[in-house]
Protein backbone atom coordinates (compact mmCIF):
# COMPACT_ATOMS: atom_id res chain seq x y z
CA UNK A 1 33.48 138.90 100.55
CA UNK A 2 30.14 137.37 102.03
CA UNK A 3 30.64 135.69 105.22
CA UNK A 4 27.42 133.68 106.50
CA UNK A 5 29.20 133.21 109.92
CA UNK A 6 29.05 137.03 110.65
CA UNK A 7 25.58 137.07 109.72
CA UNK A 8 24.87 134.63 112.06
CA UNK A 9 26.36 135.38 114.53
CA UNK A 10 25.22 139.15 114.45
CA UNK A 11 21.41 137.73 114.31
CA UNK A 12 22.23 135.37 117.19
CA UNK A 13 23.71 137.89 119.35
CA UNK A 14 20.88 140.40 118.45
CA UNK A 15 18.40 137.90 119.23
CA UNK A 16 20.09 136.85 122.13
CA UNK A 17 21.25 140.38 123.80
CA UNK A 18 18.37 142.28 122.39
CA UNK A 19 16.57 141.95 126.40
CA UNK A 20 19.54 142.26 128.15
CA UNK A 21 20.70 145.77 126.57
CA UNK A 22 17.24 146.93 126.72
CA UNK A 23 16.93 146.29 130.52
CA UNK A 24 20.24 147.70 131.47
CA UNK A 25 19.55 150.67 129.14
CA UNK A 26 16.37 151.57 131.49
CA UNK A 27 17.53 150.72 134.64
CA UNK A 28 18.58 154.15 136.18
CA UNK A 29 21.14 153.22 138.31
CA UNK A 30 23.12 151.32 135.31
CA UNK A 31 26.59 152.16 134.22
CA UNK A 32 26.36 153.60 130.68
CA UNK A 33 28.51 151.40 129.31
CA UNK A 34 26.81 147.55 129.95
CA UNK A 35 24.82 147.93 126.28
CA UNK A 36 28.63 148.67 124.62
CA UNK A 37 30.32 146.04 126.34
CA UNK A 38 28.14 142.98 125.18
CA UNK A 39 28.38 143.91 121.98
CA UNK A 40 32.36 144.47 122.69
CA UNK A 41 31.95 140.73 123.56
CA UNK A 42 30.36 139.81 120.82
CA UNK A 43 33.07 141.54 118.21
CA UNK A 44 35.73 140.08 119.87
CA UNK A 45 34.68 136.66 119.81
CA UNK A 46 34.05 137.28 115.94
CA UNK A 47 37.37 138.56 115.81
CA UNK A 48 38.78 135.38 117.74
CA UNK A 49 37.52 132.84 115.45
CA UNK A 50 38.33 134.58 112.30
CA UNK A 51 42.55 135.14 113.41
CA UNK A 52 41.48 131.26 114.50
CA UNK A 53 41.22 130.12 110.90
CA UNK A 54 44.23 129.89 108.55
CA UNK A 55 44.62 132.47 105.91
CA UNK A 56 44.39 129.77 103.16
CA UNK A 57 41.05 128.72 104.46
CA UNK A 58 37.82 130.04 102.93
């Protein structure tokens, strides 16, 4: 099944995280982990709204 809302919001978050993950991915003093956890963030808000919406919804 094709689902425009996780299309969107995959392009919105990459166009909206793309400058944060790069910067904390140079910096040298960064925890290796701040790239994962946005995009932690960003699944489980997907996840959120989709358990959100009733099963008989499409």
């Amino acid at each position: 099944m094709y689902d425009y809302r996780v299309s969107l919001l995959v392009v919105v978050g990459l166009y909206i995280f793309s400058p944060v993950i790069i910067d904390w991915w140079l910096a040298p003093n960064g925890a290796w982990y701040h790239p994962f956890a946005l995009w932690f963030l960003l699944i489980a808000i997907y996840i959120w709204v989709e358990f959100k919406r009733g099963p008989d919804e499409l």
